[in-house]
Protein backbone atom coordinates (compact mmCIF):
# COMPACT_ATOMS: atom_id res chain seq x y z
CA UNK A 1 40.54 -10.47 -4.44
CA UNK A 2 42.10 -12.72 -7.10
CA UNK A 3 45.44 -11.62 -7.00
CA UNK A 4 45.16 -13.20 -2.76
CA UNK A 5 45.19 -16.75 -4.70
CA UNK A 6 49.15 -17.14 -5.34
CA UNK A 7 49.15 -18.76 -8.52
CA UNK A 8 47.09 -15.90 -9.76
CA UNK A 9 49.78 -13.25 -8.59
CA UNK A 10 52.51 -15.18 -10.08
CA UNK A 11 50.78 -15.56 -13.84
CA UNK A 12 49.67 -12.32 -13.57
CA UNK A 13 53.11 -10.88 -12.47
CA UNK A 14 54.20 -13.03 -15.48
CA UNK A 15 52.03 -10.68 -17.71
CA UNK A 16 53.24 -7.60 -16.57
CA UNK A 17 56.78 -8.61 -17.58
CA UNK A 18 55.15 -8.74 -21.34
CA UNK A 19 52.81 -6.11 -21.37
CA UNK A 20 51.27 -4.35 -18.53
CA UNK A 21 47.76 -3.47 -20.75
CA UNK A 22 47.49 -7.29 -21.48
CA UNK A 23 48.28 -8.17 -18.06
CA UNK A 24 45.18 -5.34 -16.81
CA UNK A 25 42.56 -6.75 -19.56
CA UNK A 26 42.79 -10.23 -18.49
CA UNK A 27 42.70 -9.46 -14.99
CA UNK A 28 39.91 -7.21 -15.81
CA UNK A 29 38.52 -9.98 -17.92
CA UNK A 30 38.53 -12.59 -15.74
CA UNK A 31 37.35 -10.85 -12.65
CA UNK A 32 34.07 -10.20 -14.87
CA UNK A 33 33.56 -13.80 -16.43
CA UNK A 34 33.23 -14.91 -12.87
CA UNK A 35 31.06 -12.24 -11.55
CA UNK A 36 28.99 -12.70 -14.65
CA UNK A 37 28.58 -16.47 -14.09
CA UNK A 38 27.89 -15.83 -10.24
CA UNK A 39 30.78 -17.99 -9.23
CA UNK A 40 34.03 -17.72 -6.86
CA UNK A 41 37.84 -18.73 -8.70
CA UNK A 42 37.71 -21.82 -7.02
CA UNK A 43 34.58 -23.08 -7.61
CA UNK A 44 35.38 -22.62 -11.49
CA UNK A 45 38.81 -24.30 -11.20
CA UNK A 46 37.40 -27.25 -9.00
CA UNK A 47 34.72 -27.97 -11.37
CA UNK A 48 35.04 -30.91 -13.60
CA UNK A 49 35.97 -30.37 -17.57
CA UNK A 50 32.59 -31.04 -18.55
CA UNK A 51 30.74 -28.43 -15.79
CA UNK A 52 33.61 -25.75 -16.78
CA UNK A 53 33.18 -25.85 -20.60
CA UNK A 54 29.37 -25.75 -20.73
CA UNK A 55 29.81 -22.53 -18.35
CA UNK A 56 32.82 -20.97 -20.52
CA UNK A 57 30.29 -21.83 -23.56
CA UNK A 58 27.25 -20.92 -22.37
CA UNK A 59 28.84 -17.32 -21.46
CA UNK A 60 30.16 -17.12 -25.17
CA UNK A 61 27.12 -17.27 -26.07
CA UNK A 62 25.54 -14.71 -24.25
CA UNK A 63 28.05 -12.59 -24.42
CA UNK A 64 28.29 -12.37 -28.67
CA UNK A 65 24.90 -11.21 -28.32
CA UNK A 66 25.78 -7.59 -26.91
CA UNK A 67 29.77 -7.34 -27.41
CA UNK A 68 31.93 -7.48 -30.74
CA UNK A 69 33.73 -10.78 -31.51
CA UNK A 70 37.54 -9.34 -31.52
CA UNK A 71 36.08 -8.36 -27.35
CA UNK A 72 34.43 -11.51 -26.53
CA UNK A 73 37.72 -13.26 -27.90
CA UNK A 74 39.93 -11.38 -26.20
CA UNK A 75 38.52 -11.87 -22.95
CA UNK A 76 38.02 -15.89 -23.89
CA UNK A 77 42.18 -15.64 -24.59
CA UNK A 78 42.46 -13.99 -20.86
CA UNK A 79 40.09 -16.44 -19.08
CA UNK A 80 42.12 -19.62 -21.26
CA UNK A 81 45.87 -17.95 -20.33
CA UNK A 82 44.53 -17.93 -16.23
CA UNK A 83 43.41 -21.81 -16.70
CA UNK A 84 46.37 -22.85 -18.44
CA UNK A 85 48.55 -21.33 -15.00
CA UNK A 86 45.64 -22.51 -12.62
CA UNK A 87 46.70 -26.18 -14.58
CA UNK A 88 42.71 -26.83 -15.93
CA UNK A 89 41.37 -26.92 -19.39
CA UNK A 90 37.93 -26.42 -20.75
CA UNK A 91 36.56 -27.35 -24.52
CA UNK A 92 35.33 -24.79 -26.70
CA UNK A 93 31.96 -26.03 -28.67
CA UNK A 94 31.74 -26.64 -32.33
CA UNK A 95 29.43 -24.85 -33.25
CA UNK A 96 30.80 -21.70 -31.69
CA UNK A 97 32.49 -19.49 -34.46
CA UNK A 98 34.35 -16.06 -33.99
CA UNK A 99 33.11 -14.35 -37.19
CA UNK A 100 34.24 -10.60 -37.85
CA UNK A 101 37.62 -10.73 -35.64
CA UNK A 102 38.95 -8.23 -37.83
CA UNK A 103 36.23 -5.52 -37.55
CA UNK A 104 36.36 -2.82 -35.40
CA UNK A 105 32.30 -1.29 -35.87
CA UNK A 106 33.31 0.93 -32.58
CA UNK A 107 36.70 2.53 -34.31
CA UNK A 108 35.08 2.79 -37.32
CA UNK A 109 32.48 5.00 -36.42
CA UNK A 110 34.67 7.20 -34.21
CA UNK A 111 35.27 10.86 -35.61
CA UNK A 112 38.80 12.57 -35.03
CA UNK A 113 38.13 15.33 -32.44
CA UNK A 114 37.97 19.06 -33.02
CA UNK A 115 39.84 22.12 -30.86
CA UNK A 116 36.44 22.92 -29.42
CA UNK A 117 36.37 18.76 -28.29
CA UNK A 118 40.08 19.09 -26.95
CA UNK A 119 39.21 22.14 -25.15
CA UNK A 120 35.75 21.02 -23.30
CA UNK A 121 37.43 17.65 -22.27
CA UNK A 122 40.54 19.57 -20.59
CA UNK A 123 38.08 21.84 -18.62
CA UNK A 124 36.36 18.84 -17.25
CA UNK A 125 40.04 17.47 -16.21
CA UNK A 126 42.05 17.92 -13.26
CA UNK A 127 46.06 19.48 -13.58
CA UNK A 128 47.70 16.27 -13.89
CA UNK A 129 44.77 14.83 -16.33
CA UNK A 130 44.86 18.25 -18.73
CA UNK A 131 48.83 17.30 -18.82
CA UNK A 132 48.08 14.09 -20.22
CA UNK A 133 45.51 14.74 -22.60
CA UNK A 134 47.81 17.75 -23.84
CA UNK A 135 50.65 15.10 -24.19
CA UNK A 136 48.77 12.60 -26.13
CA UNK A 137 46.55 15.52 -28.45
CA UNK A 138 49.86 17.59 -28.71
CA UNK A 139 52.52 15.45 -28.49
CA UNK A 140 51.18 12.25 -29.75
CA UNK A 141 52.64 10.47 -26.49
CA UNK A 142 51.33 6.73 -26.19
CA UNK A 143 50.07 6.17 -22.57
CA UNK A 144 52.79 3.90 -21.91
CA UNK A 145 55.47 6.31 -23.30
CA UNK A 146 53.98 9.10 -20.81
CA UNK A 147 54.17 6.33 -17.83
CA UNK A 148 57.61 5.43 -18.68
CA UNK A 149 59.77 9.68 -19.28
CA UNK A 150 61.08 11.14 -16.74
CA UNK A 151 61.92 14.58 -16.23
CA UNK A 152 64.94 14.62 -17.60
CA UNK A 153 63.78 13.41 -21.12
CA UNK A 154 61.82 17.11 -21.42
CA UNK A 155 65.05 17.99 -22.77
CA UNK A 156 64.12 22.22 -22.57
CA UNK A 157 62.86 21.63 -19.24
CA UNK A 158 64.80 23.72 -16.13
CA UNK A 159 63.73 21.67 -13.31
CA UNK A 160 64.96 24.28 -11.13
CA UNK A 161 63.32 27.12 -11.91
CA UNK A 162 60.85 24.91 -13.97
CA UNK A 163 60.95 27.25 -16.93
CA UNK A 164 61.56 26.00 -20.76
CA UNK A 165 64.73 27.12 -22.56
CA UNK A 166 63.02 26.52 -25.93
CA UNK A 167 59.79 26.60 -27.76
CA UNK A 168 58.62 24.17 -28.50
CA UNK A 169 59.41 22.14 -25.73
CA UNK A 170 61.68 19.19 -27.06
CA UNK A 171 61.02 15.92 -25.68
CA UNK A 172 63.32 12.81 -26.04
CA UNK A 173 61.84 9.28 -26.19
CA UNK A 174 63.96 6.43 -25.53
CA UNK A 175 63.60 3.39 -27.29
CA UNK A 176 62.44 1.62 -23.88
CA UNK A 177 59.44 3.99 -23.63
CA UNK A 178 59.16 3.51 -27.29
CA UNK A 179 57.26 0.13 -26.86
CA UNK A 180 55.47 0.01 -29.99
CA UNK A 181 58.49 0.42 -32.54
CA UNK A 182 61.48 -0.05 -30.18
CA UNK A 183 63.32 3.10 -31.58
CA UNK A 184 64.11 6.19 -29.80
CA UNK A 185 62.66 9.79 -30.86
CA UNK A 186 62.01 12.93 -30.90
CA UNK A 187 58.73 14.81 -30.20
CA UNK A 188 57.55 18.45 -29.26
CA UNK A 189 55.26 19.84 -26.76
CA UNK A 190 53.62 23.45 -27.87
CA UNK A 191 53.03 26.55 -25.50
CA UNK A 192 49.33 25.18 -24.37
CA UNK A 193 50.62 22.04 -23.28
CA UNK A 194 54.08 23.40 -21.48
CA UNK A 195 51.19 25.70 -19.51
CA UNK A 196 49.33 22.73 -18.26
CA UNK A 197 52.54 20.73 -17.41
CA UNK A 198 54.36 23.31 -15.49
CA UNK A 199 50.95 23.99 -13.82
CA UNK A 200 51.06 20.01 -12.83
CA UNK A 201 54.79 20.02 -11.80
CA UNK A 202 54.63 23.32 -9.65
CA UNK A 203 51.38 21.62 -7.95
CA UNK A 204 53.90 18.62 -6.89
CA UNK A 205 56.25 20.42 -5.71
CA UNK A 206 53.26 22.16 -3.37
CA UNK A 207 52.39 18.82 -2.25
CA UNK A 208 56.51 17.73 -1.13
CA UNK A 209 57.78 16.07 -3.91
CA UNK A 210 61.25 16.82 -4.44
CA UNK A 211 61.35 17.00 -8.72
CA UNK A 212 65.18 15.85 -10.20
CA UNK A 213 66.16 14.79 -13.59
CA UNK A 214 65.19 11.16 -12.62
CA UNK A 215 61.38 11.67 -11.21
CA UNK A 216 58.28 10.54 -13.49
CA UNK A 217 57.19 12.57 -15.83
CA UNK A 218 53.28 11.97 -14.45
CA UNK A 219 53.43 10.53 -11.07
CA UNK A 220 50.61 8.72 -9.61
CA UNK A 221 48.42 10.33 -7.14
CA UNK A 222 49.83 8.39 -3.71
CA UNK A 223 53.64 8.76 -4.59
CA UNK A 224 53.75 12.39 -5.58
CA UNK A 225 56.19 12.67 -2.46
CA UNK A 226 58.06 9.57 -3.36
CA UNK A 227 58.43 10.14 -6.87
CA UNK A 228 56.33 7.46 -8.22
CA UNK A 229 55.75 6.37 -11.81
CA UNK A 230 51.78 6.22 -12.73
CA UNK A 231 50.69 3.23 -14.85
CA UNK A 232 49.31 3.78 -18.28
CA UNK A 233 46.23 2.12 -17.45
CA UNK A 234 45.67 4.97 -14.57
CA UNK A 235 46.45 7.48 -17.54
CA UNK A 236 44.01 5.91 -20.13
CA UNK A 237 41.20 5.98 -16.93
CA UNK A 238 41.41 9.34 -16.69
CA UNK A 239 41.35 11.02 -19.81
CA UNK A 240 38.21 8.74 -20.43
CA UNK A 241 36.58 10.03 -17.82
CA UNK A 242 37.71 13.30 -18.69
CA UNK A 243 36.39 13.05 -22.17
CA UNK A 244 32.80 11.75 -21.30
CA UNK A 245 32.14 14.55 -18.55
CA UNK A 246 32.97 16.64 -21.62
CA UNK A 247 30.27 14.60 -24.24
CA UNK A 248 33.00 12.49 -26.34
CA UNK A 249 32.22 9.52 -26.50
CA UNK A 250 35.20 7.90 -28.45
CA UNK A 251 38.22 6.44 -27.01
CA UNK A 252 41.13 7.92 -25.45
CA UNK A 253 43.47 6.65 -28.21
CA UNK A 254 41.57 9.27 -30.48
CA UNK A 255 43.43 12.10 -29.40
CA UNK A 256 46.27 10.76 -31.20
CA UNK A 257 44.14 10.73 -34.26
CA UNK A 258 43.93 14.29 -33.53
CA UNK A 259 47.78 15.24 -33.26
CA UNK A 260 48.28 13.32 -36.68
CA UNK A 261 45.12 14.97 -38.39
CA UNK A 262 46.63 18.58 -37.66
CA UNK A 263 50.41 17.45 -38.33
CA UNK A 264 48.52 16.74 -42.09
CA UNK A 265 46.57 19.62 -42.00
CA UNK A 266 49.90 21.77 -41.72
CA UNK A 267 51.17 19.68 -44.25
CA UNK A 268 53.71 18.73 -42.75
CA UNK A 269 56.25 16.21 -44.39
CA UNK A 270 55.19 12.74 -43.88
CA UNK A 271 58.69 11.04 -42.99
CA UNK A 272 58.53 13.70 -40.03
CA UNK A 273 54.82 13.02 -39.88
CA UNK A 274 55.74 9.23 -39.04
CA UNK A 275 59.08 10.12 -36.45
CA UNK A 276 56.46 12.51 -34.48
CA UNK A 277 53.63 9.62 -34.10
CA UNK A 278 56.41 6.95 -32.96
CA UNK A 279 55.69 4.82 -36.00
CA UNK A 280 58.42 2.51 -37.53
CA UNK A 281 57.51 4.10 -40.66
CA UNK A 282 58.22 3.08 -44.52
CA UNK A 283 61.46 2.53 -45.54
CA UNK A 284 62.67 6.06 -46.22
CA UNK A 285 61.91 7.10 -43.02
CA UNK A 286 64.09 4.50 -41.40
CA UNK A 287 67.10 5.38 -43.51
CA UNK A 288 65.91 9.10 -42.63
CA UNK A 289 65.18 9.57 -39.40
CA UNK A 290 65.78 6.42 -37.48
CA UNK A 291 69.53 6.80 -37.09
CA UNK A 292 70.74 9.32 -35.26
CA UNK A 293 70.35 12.85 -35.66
CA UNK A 294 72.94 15.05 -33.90
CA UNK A 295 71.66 18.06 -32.05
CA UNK A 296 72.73 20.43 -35.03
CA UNK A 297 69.68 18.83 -37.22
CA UNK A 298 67.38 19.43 -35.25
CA UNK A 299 66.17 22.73 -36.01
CA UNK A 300 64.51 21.12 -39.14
CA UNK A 301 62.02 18.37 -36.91
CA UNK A 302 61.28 21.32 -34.90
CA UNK A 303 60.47 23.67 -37.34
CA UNK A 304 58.28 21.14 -39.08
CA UNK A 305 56.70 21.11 -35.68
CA UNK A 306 55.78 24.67 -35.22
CA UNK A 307 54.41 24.90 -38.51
CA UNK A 308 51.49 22.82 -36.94
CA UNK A 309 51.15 24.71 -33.82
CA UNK A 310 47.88 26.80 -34.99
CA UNK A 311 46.58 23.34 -35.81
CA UNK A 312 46.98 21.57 -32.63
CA UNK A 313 46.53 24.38 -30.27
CA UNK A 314 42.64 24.71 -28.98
CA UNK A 315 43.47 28.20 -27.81
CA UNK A 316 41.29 30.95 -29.62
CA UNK A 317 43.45 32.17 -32.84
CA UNK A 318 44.90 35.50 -32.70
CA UNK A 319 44.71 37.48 -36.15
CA UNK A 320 48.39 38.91 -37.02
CA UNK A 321 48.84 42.09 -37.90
CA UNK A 322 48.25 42.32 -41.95
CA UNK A 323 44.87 39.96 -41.08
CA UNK A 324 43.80 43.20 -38.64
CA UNK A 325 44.70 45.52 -41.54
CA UNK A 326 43.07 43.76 -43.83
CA UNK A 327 39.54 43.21 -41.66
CA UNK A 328 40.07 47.06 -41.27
CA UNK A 329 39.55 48.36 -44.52
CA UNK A 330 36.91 45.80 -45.98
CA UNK A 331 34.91 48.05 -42.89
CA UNK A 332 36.51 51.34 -44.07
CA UNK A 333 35.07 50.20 -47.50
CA UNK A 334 31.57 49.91 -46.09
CA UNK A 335 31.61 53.32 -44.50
CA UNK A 336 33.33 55.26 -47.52
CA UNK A 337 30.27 53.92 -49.59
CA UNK A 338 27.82 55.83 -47.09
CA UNK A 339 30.38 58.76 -46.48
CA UNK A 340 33.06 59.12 -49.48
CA UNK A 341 34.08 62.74 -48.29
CA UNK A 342 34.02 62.71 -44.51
CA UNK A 343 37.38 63.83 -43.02
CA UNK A 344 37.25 61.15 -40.66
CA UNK A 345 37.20 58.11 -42.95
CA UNK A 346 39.90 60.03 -44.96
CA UNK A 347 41.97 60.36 -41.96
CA UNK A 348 41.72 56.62 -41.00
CA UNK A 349 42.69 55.51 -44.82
CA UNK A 350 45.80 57.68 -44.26
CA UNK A 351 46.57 55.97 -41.23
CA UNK A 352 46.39 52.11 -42.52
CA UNK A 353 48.16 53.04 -45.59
């Protein structure tokens, strides 16, 4: 185990202070450098200059044959940050360039999912994985938001009888779980999504966890009874493996993608478009919505919000009223061609008016 070796521990603990993804990918990064080069931690750092760059090189190498540049540089920056705590250096060869940092031929290529997508992936999930992927593809929760709300931010939420006083569910994000942009905000969860987190919740409760206004809004799997926060990387692990049992094969981030394609599809306004993603947004939106809105302005963000409820939701569509009426006499039209004079038909037309 690398994080046995204490300097390790300490740079890594270092990281997490930052940015617990960062701190996860070079960890990650590291820990496959060495098994890919068949040798131990401290047989790299006791090596001489010379024996470690020619193996650092020779890896860059091989590696930009099969991986994208912005990957094999990113795990270069991971192995460098470890050397520079372990107190050794290595030099990076000439002639080895990292062309194309700035394309992303993976993202590129991905395709925003559909309902039928959202759905398959949350039947191949468990209860606290569905809650997840319905708080990213509803929501449009970053993983580290989810891993950092508690209870109490589900502002609609009764804990107690673990019902919702609203719908929408209205969720409050403070500006510490709002990483990204460092502003708090507002965001809504629709009736799909409250199903599959009260589902989760109730299922804690089953297993002796004792929910209050201060316990995680996902917990992790060996504190449900001591109320412990899950890490976003544990999130982002298993709504991947969620989405390839269910065939998708893009990344987990894309189910935001898929909250902001059906906020545009309901055309909803794009300042509110921006405060429901997280996003710092342009400069009207910070004049906008980045101060703060009393509780009395709020039926306007959640209104905007429900308008793109039949857009986010993968449940099957039910047809209102004047859509039944109207399905029912384009048939009534068929028959009265066949049968213009047959009390029957006549009787029907009377009855839809």
């Amino acid at each position: 185990m690398l994080l046995e070796d204490g300097d390790v521990k300490r740079w890594h603990e270092g990281l997490l202070q930052q940015s617990e993804n960062t701190a996860t990918a070079y960890l990650y990064h590291v820990k496959t450098f060495l098994q890919t080069m068949n040798v131990s931690l401290n047989e790299f750092i006791n090596m001489n200059i010379e024996q470690r760059s020619l193996i650092i090189n020779d890896w860059i190498r091989e590696s930009q044959k099969t991986r994208a540049p912005k990957g094999v540089f990113s795990a270069l920056c991971g192995i460098r940050s470890l050397l520079t705590a372990k107190k050794a250096d290595f030099i990076l060869d000439r002639t080895i360039k990292f062309k194309g940092l700035n394309l992303t031929p993976t993202v590129e290529e991905e395709k925003t999912p559909s309902p039928d997508d959202i759905r398959r992936a949350l039947h191949h999930a468990d209860v606290r994985t569905k809650t997840c992927i319905a708080l990213i593809s509803f929501s449009g929760l970053r993983y580290a938001t989810q891993a950092s709300l508690k209870l109490g931010d589900l502002v609609d939420l009764d804990i107690e009888t673990l019902t919702m006083k609203n719908s929408p569910c209205l969720i409050w994000v403070p500006a510490l779980a709002n990483r990204k942009a460092r502003k708090p905000y507002r965001t809504f969860l629709i009736k799909e999504g409250v199903e599959y987190l009260i589902e989760y919740l109730r299922e804690r409760m089953m297993n002796g966890e004792k929910l209050t206004k201060e316990s995680p809004l996902i917990a992790s799997d060996y504190g449900w009874s001591k109320g412990r926060a899950i890490k976003s990387f544990t999130i982002k692990k298993c709504v991947r493996k969620a989405l390839r049992r269910a065939g998708i094969k893009e990344r987990p981030y894309i189910l935001r993608g898929y909250f902001d394609f059906a906020l545009a599809s309901a055309r909803v306004q794009h300042t509110f478009q921006q405060y429901f993603m997280g996003h710092a947004g342009d400069l009207e939106a910070v004049y906008a919505m980045k101060k703060y809105i009393p509780d009395t302005l709020l039926e306007p963000l959640r209104q905007a919000y429900m308008d793109a409820e039949d857009h986010l939701t993968t449940l099957p569509k039910v047809e209102s009223k004047e859509q039944r009426k109207r399905m029912a006499l384009d048939a009534l039209k068929i028959l009265e061609a066949f049968l213009p004079s047959h009390p029957a038909i006549q009787e029907i037309r009377k009855t839809l008016g």
